[in-house]
N, C-alpha and C. Protein backbone atom coordinates (compact mmCIF):
# COMPACT_ATOMS: atom_id res chain seq x y z
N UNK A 1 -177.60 -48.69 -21.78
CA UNK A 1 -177.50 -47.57 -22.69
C UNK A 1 -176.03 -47.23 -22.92
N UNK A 2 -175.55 -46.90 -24.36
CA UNK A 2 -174.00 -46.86 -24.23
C UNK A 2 -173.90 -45.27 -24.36
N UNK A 3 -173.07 -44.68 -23.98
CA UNK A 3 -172.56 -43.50 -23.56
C UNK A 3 -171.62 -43.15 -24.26
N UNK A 4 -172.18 -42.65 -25.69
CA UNK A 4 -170.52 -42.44 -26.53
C UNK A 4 -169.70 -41.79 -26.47
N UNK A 5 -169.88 -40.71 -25.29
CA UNK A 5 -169.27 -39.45 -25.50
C UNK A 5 -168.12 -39.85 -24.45
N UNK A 6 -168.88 -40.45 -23.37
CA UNK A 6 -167.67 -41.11 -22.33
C UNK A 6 -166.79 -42.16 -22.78
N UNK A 7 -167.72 -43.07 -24.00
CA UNK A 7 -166.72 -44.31 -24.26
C UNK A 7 -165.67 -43.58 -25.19
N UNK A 8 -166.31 -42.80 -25.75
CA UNK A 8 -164.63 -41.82 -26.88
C UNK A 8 -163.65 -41.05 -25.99
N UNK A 9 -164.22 -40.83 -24.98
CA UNK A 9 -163.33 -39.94 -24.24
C UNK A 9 -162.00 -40.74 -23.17
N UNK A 10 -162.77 -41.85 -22.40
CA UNK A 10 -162.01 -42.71 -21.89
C UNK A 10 -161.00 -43.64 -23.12
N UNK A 11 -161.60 -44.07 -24.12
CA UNK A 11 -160.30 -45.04 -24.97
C UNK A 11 -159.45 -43.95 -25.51
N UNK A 12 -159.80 -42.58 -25.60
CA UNK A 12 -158.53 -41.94 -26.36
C UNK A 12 -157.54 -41.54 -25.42
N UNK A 13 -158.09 -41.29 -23.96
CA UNK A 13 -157.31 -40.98 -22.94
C UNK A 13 -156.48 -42.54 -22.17
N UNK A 14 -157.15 -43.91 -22.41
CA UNK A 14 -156.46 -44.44 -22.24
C UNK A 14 -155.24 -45.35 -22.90
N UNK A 15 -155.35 -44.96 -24.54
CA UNK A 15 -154.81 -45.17 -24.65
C UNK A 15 -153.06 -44.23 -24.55
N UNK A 16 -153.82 -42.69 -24.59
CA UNK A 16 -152.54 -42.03 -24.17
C UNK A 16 -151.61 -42.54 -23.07
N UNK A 17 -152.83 -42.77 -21.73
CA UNK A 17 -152.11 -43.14 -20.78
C UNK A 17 -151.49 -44.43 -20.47
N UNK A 18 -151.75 -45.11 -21.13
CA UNK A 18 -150.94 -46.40 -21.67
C UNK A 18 -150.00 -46.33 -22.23
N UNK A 19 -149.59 -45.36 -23.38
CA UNK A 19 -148.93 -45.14 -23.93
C UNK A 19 -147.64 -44.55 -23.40
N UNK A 20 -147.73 -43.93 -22.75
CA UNK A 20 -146.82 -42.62 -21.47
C UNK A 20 -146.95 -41.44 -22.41
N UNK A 21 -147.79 -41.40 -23.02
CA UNK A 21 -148.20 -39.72 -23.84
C UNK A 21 -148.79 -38.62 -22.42
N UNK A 22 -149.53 -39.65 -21.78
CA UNK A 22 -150.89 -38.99 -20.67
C UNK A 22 -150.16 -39.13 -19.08
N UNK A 23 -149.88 -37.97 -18.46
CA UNK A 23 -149.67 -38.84 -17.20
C UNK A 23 -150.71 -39.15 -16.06
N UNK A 24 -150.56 -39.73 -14.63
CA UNK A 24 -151.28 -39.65 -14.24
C UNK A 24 -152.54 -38.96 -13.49
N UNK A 25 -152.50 -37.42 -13.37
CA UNK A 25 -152.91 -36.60 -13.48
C UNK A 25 -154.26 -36.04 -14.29
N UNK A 26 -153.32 -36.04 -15.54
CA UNK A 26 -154.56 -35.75 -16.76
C UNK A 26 -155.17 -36.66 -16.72
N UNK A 27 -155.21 -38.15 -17.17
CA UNK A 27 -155.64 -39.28 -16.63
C UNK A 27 -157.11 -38.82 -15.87
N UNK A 28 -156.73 -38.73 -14.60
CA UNK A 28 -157.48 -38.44 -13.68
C UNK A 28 -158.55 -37.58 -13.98
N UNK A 29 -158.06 -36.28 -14.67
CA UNK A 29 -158.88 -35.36 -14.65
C UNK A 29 -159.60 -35.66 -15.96
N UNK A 30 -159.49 -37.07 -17.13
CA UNK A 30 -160.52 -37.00 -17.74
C UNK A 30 -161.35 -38.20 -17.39
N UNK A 31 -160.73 -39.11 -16.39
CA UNK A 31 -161.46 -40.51 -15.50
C UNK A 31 -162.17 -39.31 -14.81
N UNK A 32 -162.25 -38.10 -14.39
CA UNK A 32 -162.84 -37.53 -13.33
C UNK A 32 -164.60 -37.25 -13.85
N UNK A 33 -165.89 -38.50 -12.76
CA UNK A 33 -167.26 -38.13 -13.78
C UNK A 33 -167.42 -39.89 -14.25
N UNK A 34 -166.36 -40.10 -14.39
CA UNK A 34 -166.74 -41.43 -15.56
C UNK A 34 -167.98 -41.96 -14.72
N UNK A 35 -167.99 -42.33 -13.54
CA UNK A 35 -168.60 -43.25 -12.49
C UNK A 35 -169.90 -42.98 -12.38
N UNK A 36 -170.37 -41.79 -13.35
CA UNK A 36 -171.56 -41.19 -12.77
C UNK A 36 -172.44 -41.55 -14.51
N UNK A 37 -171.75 -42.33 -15.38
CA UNK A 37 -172.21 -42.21 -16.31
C UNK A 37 -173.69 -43.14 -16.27
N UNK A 38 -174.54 -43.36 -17.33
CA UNK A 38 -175.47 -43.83 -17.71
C UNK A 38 -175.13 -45.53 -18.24
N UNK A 39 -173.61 -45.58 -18.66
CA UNK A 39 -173.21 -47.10 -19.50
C UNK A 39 -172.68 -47.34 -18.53
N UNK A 40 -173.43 -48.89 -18.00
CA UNK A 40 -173.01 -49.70 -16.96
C UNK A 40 -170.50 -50.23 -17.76
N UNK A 41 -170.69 -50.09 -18.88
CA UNK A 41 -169.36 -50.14 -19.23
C UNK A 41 -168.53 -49.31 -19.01
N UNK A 42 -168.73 -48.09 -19.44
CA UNK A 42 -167.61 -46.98 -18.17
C UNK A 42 -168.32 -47.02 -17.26
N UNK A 43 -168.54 -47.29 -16.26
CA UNK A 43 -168.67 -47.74 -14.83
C UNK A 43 -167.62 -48.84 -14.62
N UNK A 44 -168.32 -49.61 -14.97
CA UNK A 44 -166.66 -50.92 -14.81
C UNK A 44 -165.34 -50.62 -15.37
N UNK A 45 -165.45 -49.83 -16.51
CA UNK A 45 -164.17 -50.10 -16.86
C UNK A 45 -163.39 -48.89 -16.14
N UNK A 46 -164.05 -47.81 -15.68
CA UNK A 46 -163.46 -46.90 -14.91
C UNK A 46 -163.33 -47.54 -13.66
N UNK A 47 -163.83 -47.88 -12.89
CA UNK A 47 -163.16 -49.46 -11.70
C UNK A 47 -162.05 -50.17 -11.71
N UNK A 48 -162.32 -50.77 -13.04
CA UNK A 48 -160.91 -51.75 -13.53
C UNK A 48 -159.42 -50.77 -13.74
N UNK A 49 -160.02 -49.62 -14.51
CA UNK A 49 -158.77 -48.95 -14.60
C UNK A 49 -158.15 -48.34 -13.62
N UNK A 50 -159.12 -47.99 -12.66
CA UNK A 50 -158.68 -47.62 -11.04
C UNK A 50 -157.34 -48.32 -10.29
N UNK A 51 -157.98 -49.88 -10.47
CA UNK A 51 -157.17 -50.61 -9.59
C UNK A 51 -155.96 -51.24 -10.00
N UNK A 52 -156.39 -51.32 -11.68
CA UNK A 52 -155.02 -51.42 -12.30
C UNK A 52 -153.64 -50.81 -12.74
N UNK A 53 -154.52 -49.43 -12.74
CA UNK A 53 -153.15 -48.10 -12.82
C UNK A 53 -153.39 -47.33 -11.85
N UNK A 54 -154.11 -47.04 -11.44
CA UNK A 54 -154.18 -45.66 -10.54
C UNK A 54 -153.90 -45.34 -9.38
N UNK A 55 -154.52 -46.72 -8.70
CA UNK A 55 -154.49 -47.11 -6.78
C UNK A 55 -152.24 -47.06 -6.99
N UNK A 56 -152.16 -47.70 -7.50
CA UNK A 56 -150.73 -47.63 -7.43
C UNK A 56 -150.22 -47.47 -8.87
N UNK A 57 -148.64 -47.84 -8.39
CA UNK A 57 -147.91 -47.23 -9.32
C UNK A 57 -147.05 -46.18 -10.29
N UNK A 58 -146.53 -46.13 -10.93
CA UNK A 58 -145.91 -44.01 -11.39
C UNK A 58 -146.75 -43.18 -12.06
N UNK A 59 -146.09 -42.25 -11.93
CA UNK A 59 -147.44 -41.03 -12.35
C UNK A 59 -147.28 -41.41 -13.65
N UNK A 60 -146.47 -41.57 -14.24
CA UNK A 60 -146.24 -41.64 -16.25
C UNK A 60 -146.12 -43.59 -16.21
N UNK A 61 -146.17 -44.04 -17.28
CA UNK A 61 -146.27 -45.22 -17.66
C UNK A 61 -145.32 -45.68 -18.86
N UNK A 62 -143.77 -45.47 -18.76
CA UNK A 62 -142.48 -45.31 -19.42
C UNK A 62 -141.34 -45.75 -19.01
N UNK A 63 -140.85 -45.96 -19.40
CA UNK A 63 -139.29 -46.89 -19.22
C UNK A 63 -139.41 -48.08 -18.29
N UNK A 64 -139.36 -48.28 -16.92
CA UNK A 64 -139.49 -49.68 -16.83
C UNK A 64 -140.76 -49.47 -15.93
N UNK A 65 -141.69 -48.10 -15.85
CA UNK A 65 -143.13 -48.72 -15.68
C UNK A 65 -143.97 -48.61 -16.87
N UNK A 66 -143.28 -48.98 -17.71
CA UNK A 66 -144.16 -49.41 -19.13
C UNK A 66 -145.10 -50.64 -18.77
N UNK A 67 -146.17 -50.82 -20.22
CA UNK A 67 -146.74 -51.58 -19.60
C UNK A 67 -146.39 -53.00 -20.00
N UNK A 68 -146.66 -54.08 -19.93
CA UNK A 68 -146.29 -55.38 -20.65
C UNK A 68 -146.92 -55.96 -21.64
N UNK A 69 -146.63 -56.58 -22.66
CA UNK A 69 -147.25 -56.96 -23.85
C UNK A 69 -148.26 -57.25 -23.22
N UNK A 70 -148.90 -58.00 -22.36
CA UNK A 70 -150.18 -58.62 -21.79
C UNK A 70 -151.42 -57.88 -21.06
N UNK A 71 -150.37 -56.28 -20.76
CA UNK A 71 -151.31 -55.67 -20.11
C UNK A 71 -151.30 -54.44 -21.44
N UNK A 72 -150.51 -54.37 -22.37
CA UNK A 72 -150.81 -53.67 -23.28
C UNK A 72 -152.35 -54.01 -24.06
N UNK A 73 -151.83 -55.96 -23.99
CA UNK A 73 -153.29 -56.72 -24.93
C UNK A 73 -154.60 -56.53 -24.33
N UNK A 74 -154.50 -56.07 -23.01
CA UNK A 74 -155.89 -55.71 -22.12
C UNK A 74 -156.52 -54.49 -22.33
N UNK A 75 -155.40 -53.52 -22.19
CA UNK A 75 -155.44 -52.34 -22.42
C UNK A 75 -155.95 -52.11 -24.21
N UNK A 76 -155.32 -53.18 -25.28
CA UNK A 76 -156.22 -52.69 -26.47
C UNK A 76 -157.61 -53.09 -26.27
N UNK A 77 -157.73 -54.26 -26.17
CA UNK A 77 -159.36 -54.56 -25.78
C UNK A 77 -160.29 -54.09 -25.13
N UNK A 78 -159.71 -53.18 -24.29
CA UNK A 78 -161.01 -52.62 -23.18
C UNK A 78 -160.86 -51.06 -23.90
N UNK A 79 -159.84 -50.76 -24.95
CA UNK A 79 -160.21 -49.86 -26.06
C UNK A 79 -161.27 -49.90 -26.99
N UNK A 80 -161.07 -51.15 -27.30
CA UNK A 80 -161.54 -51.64 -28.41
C UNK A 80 -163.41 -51.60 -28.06
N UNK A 81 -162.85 -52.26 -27.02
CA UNK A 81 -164.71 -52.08 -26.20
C UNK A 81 -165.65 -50.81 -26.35
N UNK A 82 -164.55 -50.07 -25.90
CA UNK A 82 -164.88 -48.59 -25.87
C UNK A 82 -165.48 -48.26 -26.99
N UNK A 83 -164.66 -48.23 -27.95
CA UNK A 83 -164.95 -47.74 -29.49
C UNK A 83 -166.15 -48.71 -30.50
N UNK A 84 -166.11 -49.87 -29.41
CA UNK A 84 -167.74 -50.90 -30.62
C UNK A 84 -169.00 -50.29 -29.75
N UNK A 85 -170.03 -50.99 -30.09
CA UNK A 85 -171.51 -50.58 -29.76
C UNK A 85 -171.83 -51.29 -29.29
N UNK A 86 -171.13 -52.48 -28.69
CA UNK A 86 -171.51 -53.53 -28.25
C UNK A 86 -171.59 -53.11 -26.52
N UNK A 87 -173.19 -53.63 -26.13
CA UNK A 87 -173.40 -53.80 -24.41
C UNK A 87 -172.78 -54.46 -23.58
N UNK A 88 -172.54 -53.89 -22.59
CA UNK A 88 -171.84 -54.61 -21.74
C UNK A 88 -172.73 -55.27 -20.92
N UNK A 89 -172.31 -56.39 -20.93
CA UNK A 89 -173.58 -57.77 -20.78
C UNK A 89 -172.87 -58.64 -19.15
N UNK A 90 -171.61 -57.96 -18.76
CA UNK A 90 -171.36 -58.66 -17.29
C UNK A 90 -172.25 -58.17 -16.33
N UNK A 91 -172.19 -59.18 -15.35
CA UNK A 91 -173.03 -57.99 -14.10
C UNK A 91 -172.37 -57.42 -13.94
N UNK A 92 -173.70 -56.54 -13.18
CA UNK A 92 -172.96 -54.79 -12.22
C UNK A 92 -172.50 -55.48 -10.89
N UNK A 93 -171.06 -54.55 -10.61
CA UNK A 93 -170.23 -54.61 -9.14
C UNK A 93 -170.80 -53.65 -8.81
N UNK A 94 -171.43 -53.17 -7.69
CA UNK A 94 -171.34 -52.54 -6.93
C UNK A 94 -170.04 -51.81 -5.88
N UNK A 95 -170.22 -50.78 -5.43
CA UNK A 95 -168.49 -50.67 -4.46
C UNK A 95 -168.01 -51.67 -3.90
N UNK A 96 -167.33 -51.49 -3.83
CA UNK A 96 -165.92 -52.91 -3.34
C UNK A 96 -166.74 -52.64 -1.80
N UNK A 97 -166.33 -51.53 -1.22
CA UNK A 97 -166.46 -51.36 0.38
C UNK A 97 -167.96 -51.94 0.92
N UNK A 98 -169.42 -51.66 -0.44
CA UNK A 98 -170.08 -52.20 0.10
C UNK A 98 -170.45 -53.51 -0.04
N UNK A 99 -169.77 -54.22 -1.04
CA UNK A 99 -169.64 -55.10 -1.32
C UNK A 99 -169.11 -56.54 -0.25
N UNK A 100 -167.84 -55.79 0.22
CA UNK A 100 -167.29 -56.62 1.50
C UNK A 100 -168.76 -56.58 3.14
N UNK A 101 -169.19 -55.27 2.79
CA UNK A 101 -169.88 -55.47 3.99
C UNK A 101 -171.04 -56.54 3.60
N UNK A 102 -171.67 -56.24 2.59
CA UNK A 102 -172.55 -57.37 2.14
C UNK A 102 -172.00 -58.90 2.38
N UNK A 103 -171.03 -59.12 2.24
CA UNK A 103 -170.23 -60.16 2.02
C UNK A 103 -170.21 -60.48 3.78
N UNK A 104 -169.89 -59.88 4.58
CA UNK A 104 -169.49 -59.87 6.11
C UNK A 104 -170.85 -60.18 6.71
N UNK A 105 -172.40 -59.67 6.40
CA UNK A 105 -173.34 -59.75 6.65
C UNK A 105 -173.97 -60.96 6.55
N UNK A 106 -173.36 -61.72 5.06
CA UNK A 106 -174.40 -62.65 4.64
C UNK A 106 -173.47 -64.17 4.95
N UNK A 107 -172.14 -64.00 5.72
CA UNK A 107 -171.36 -65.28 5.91
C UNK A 107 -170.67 -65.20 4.36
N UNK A 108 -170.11 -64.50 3.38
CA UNK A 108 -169.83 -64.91 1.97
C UNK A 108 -171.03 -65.79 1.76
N UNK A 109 -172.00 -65.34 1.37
CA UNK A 109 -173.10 -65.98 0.55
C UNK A 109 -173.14 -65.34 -0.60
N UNK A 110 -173.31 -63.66 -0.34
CA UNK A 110 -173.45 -62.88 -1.49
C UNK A 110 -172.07 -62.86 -2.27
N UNK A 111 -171.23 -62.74 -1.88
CA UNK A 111 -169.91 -62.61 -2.35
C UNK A 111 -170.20 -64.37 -3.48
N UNK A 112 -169.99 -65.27 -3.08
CA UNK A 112 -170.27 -66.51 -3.97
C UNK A 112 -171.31 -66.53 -4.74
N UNK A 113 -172.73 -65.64 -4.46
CA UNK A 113 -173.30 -65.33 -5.76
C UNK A 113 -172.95 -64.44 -6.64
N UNK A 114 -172.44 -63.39 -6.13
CA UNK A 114 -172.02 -62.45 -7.75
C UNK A 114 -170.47 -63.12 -8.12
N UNK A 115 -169.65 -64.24 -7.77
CA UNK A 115 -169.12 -64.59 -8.53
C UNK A 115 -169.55 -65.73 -9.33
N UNK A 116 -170.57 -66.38 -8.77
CA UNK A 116 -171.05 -67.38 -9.98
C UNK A 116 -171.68 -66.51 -10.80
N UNK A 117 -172.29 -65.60 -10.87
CA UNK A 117 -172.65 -64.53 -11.46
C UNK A 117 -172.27 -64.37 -13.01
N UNK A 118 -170.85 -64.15 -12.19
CA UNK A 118 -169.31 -64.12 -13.27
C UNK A 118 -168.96 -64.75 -13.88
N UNK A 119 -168.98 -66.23 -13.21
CA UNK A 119 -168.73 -67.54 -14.09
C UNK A 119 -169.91 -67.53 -15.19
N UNK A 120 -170.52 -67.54 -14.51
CA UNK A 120 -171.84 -67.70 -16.10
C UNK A 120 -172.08 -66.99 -16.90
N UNK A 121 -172.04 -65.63 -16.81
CA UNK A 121 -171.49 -63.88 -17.81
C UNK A 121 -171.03 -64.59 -19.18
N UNK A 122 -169.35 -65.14 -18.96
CA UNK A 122 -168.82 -65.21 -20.06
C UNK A 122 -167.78 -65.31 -19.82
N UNK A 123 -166.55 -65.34 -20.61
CA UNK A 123 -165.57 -65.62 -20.51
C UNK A 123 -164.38 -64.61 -19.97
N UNK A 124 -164.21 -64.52 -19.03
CA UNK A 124 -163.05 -63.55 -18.13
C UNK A 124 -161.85 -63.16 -18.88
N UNK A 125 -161.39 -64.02 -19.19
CA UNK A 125 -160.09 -63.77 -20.51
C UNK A 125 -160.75 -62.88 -21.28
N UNK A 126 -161.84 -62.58 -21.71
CA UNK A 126 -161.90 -61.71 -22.87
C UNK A 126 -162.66 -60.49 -22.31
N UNK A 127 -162.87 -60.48 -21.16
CA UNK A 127 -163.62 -59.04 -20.02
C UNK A 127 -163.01 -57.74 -21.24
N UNK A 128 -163.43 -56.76 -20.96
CA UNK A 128 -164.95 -56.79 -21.18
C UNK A 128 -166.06 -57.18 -22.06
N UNK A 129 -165.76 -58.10 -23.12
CA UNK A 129 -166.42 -58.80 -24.14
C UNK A 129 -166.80 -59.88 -23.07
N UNK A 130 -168.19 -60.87 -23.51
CA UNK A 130 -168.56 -61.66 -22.90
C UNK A 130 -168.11 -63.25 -23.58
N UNK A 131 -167.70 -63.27 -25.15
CA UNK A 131 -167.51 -64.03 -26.18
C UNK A 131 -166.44 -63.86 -27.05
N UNK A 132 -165.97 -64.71 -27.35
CA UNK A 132 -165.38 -64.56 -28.45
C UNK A 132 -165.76 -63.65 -30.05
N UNK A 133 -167.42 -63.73 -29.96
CA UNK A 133 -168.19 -63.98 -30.86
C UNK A 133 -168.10 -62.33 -30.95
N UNK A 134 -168.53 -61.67 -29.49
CA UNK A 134 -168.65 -60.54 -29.38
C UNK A 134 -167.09 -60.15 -29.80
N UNK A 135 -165.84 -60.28 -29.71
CA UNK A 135 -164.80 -59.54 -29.46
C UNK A 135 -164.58 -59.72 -31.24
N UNK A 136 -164.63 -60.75 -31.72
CA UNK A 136 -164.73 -60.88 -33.68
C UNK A 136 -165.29 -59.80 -34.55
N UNK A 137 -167.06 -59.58 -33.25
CA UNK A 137 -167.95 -58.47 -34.32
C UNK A 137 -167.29 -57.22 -34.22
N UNK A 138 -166.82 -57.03 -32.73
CA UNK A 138 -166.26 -55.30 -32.62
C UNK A 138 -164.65 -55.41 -33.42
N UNK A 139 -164.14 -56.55 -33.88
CA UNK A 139 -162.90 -56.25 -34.15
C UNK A 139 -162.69 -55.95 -35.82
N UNK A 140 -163.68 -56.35 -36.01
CA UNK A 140 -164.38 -56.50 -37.13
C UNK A 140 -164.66 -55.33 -38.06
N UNK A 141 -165.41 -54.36 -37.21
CA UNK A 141 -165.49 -52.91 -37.74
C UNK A 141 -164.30 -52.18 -37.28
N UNK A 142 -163.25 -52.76 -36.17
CA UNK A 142 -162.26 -52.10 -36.61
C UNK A 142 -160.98 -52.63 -36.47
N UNK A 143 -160.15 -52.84 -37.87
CA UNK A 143 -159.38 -53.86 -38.24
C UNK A 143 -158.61 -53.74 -37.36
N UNK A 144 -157.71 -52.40 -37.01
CA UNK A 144 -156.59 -52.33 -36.04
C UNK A 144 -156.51 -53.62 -34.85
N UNK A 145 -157.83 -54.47 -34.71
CA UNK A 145 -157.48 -55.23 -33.32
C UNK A 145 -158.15 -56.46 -33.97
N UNK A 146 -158.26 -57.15 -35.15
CA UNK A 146 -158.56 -58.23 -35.28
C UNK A 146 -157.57 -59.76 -34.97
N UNK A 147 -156.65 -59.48 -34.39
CA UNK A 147 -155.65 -60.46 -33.33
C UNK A 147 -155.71 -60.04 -31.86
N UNK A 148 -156.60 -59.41 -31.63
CA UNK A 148 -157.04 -59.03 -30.12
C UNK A 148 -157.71 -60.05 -29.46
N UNK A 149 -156.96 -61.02 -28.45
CA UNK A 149 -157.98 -62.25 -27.61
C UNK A 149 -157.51 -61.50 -26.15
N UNK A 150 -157.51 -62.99 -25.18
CA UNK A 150 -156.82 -62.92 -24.02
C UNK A 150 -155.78 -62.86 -23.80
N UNK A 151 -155.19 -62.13 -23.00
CA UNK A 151 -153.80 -61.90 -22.54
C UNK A 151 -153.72 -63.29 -22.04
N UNK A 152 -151.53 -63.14 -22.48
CA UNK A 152 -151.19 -64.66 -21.82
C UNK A 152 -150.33 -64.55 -21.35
């Protein structure tokens, strides 16, 4: 089920905070909830954005902790995600923490199934799109990102 109110709320806030408009703070306080939503996509992408800006790094995202053309190109796409209608079709992660214990329990058995999991999903370069096909249709309705692929 997609969650529009969270997916409008997270791409406008991330792109502020990408931007160094947002610092890390406000950030927070509108990531604050995402996790509890109904769209398995803010679920992940509030995860992803966790570990990519938040766990570390400066409170603002400016002068030389700007971000890099490559993580800018991530950062439009998992906008871009936000703003299409398109499902998010990867599997669900579960917590990292219980994840490792699962993983500790089963010898890495489970851990090697939810990454073949992954391998078979779709294409990682284009996370959170599963396709190319998919990242064309959402770019599609909105022109601003029709040179939007994988970061390189």
């Amino acid at each position: 089920m997609i969650d529009r109110e969270w997916r409008d709320r997270i791409a406008c806030a991330l792109r502020r905070f990408a931007s160094g408009r947002l610092d890390r703070t406000g950030f927070d306080r509108v990531m604050w909830g995402a996790s509890r939503s109904v769209d398995p996509a803010v679920v992940a992408l509030d995860d992803e954005i966790e570990w990519a800006f938040l766990n570390f790094g400066p409170n603002r995202l400016v002068g030389r902790h700007a971000l890099t053309a490559a993580q800018r190109r991530n950062v439009a796409r998992w906008v871009l995600f936000l703003r299409s209608s398109e499902p998010y079709a990867w599997p669900i992660r579960g917590s990292d923490f219980i994840a490792i214990l699962r993983a500790i329990g089963t010898l890495g058995d489970s851990w090697r199934a939810n990454e073949e999991a992954w391998a078979r999903a779709g294409d990682r370069a284009l996370w959170p799109f599963v396709s190319s096909g998919q990242l064309a249709r959402a770019a599609s309705v909105h022109p601003f990102a029709r040179r939007l692929g994988p970061a390189t």
